[in-house]
Every structure is written in C-alpha cells, then in structure tokens.
Protein backbone atom coordinates (compact mmCIF):
# COMPACT_ATOMS: atom_id res chain seq x y z
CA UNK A 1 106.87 90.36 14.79
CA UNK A 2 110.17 87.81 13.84
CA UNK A 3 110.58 85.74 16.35
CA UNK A 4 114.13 84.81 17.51
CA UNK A 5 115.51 81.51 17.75
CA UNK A 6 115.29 80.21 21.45
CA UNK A 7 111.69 82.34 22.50
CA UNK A 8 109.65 79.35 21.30
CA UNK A 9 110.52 75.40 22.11
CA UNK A 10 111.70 72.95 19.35
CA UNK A 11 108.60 71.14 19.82
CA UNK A 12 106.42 74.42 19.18
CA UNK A 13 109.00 75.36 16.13
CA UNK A 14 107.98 71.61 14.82
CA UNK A 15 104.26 72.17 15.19
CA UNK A 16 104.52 75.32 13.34
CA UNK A 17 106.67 73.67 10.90
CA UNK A 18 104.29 71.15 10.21
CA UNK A 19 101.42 72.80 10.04
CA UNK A 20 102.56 75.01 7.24
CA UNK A 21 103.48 72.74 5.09
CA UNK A 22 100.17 71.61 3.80
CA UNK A 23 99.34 75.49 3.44
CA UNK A 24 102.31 75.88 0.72
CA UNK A 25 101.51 72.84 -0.95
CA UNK A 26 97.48 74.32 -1.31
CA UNK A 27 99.00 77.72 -2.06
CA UNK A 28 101.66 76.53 -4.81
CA UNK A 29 98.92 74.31 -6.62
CA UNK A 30 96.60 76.90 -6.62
CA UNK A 31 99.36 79.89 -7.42
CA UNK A 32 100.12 77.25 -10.58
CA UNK A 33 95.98 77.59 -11.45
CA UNK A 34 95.74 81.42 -11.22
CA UNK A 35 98.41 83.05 -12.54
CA UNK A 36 100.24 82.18 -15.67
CA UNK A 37 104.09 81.74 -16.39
CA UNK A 38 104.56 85.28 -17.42
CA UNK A 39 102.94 86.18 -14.21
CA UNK A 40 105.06 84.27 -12.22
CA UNK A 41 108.06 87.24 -11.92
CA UNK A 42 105.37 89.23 -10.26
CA UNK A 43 105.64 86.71 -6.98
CA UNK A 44 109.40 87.84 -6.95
CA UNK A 45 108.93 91.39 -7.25
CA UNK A 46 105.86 90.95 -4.47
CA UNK A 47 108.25 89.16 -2.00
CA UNK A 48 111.07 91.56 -3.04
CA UNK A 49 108.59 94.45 -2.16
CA UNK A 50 107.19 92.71 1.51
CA UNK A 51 111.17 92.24 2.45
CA UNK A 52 111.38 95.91 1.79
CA UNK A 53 108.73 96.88 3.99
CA UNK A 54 109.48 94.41 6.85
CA UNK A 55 113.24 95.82 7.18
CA UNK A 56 111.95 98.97 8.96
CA UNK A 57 111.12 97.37 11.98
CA UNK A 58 110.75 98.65 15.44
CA UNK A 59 112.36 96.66 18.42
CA UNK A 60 109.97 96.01 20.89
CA UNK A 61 110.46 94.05 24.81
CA UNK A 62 111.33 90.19 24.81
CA UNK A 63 114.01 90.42 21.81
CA UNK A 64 111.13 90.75 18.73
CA UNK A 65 110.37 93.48 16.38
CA UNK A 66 106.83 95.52 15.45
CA UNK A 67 106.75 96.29 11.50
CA UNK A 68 104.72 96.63 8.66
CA UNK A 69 104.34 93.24 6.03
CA UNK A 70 102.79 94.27 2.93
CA UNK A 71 101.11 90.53 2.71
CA UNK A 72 97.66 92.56 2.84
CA UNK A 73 98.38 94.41 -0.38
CA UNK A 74 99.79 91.70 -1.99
CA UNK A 75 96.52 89.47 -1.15
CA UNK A 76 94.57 92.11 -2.20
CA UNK A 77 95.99 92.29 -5.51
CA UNK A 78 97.36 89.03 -6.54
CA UNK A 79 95.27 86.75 -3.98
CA UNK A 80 96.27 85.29 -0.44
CA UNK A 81 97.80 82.03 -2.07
CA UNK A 82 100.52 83.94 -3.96
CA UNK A 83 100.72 86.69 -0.62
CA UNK A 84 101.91 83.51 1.33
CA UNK A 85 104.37 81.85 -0.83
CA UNK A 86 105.72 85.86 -1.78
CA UNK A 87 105.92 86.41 2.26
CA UNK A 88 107.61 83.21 2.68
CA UNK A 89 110.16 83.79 0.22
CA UNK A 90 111.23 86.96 1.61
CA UNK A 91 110.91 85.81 5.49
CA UNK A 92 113.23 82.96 4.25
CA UNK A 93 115.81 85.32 2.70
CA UNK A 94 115.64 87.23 5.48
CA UNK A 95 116.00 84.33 8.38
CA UNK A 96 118.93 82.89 6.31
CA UNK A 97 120.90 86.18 5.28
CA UNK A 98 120.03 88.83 7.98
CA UNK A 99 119.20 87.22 10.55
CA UNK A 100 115.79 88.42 11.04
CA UNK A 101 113.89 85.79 12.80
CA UNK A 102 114.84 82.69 13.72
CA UNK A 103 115.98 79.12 11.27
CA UNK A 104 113.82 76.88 13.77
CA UNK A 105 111.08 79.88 13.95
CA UNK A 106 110.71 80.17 10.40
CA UNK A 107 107.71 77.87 10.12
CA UNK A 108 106.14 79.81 13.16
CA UNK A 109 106.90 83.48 11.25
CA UNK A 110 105.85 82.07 7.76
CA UNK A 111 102.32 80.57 9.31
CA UNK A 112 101.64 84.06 11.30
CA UNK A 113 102.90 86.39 8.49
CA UNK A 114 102.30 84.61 5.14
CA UNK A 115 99.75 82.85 6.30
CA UNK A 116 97.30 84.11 9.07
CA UNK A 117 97.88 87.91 7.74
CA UNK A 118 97.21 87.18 4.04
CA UNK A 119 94.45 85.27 4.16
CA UNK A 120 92.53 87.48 6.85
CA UNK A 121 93.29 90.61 4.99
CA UNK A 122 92.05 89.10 1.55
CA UNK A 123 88.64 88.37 2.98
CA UNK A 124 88.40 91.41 5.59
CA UNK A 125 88.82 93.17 2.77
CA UNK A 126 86.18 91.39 0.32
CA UNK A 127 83.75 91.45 3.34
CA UNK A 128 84.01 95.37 3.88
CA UNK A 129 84.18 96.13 0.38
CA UNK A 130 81.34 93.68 -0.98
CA UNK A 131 79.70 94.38 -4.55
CA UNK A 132 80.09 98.15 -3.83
CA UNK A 133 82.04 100.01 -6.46
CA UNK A 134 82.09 102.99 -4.35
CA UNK A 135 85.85 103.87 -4.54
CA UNK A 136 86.02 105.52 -0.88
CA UNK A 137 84.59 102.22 0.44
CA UNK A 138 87.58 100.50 -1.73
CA UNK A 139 90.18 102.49 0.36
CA UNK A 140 88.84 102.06 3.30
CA UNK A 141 88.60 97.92 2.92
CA UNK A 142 91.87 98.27 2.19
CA UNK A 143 92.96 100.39 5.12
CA UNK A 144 90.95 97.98 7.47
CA UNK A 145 92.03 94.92 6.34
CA UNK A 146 95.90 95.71 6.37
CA UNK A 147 95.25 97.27 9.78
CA UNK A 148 93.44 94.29 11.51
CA UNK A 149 95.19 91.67 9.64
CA UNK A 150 98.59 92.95 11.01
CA UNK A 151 96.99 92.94 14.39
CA UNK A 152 95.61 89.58 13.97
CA UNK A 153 99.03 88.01 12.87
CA UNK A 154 101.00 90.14 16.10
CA UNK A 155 97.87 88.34 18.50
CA UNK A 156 99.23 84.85 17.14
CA UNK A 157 102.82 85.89 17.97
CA UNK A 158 102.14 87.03 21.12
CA UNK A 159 100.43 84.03 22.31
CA UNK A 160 103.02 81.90 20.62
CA UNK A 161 105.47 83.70 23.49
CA UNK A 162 103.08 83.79 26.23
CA UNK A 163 102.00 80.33 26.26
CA UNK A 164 105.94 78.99 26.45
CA UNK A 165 106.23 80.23 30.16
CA UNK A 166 102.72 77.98 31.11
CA UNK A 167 104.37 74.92 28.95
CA UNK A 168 108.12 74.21 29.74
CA UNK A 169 109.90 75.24 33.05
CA UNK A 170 113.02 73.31 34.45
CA UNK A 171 113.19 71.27 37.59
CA UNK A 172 112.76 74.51 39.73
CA UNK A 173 109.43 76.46 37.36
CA UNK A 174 111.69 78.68 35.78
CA UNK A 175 110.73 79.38 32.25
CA UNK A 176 113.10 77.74 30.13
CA UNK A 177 112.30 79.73 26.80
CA UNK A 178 110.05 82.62 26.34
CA UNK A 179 109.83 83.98 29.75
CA UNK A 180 106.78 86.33 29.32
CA UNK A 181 103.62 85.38 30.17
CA UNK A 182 100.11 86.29 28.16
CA UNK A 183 99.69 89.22 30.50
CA UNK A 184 102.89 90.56 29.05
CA UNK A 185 103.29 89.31 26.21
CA UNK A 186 99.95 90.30 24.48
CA UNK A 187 100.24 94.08 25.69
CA UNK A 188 103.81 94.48 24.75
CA UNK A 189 102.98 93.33 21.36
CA UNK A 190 99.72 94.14 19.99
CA UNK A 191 99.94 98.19 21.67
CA UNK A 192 102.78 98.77 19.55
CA UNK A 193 101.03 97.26 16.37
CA UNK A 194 97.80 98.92 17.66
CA UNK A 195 98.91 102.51 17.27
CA UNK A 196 102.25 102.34 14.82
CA UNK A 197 102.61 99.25 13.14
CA UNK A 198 99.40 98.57 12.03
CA UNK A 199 98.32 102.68 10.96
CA UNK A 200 101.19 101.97 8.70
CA UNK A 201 100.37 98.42 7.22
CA UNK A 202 96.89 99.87 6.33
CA UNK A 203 98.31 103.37 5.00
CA UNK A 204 100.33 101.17 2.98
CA UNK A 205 97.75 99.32 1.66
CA UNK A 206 95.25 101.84 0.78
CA UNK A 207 98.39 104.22 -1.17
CA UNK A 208 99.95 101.17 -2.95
CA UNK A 209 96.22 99.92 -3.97
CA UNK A 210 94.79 103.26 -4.74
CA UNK A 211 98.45 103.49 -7.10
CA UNK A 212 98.16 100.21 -8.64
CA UNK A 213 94.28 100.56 -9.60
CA UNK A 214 94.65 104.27 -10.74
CA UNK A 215 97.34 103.22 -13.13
CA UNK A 216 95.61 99.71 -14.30
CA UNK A 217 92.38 102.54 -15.19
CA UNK A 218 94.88 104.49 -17.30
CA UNK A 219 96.56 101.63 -19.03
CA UNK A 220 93.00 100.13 -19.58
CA UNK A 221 94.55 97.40 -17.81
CA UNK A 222 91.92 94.90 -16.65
CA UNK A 223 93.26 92.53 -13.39
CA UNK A 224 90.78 90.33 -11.85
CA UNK A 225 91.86 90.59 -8.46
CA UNK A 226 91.15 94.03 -8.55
C-alpha cells in the first residue's frame, strides 16, 4: 500500500501533505491528554511493532506493495490518536531509511495508513462490539475492524493512483504519472487486500488483542482502552 515517489503529482503529494498536518497536531494534543509520560515508550514500541508488520509486504502491479499495518490493533488498544502518530513514525523511518514509500508520498501514506485505517478500525470495532462483554463478539470486532479498515485505507490508495491518469496528461494525453486508471487501479489493489492482506491484518488483530487482554486479566491489569 506505499506508494512510490513519481505515481502521484507534487500537487496531490502537497494536498496530502497538508491535509495531515492538522490531524497530527489533534492527535499529539490529545496523545499528551490520554496517556501519561511513563506511557509514552509504549508509542515507540507500537510504531516499532507496525514497522515490523508492514516489512512483509507483497508486490503488487503499478510499482506498490499489499501488507498488513497493525494501526487497527494499536487503535484498539491505545486509541486511534496514538495509532496515527505510532504509524507515522514508523512509515517515516521507513520512507527515509528503506525506501519504502515515497519522501513526497509520505503525507499521502501517513493520511491513508495512520490516519484513515486507525480511526475506522477504532470505531468499526466499538460499533460491532458495543456494551457486549461477550468475549467471542470481542474477537470478532477485532477481526472485522482490522479486516475492513485495511481495505478501506487500500480503496484510498487506489483512487489516489487512478484518479492521476483523469488529472495530468502531457501535450499528447499521455499520463504523465500514475498511468492506471480506476478500472485498474481499484481491482489490482483492493483483490489482493481482499483475500491476503486484509485475512491477515484482522488475524493479527484478533491474536495480538486476545494476547494482550488475556495477560492484562492475569496481571489484574486494568487498561481503559480495553
């Protein structure tokens, strides 16, 4: 789901760019409200764990990649606001050091991973799981809501490549960036995440929440989010 440098115009990279930067300035005040100082290492070890996850990553057509996140588990457990600064952290580190998804793209990546996919999955999940304290309906929230909110963020990336085609073509209507239209675009991405990527974003989300809550029950642990 990176997307390469080039595959979107600097004018779309801006817009992106822009429009994420009131998101981490909401996030960061409200990250400063919830969780307190000797919280705070848990936003590294949370980005630490989403970089983890998002370096197995299949390639898929037009140069960009189908992989699980981890922002869903994160927003489950710590809330959405710390899942997108944690996913921005570790989409920076990876833009910067690996090469995994473009410098001008990063504001694009950071609003359709850390942003769009956290916040969905925090309240697909609150909606499916509701005031029930059934624990199989727990699981299941939390398998749905990594699942669609993958799926959700892939849709946004896929019409963030299919709309560049329609937008800006040289002097004789070739594309001059992306060169796949919706009709490809949005099929090339979203089967893959359909039937891999997203099975494992929600298995991973249901196993590392199912983990975490077992072992907050034994410690006697109580955490609000959860």
């Amino acid at each position: 789901m990176h997307i390469p440098d080039n595959y979107l115009s600097p004018s779309t990279c801006a817009v992106f760019g822009a429009a994420i930067i009131p998101v981490w300035t909401k996030c960061t005040k409200e990250v400063k409200k919830e969780i307190s100082k000797k919280k705070m290492p848990l936003l590294g070890i949370s980005a630490a764990f989403s970089f983890l996850i998002m370096m197995f990553n299949l390639p898929l057509p037009g140069g960009t990649t189908g992989h699980a996140v981890g922002a869903a588990i994160i927003a489950i457990i710590m809330g959405p606001y710390a899942a997108c600064i944690s996913v921005s952290m570790a989409l920076l580190v990876q833009a910067l050091f690996f090469g995994d998804g473009g410098i001008l793209a990063y504001g694009a990546n950071c609003f359709n991973m850390a942003f769009i996919m956290p916040f969905t999955a925090y309240y697909i999940y609150k909606l499916i799981k509701g005031k029930s304290t059934d624990s199989k309906r727990d699981y299941t929230a939390a398998f749905i809501s990594g699942y669609l909110s993958l799926n959700i963020a892939a849709l946004f990336a896929a019409t963030e490549f299919g709309i560049q085609p329609l937008l800006f073509k040289d002097g004789s209507g070739m594309p001059i960036y992306c060169p796949y239209p919706p009709s490809v675009s949005i099929p090339s991405m979203l089967i893959p995440h359909l039937l891999v990527a997203g099975v494992a974003e929600g298995i991973i989300t249901a196993s590392v929440y199912s983990f975490v809550k077992k072992t907050l029950h034994e410690t006697g642990y109580n955490n609000e989010k959860i």
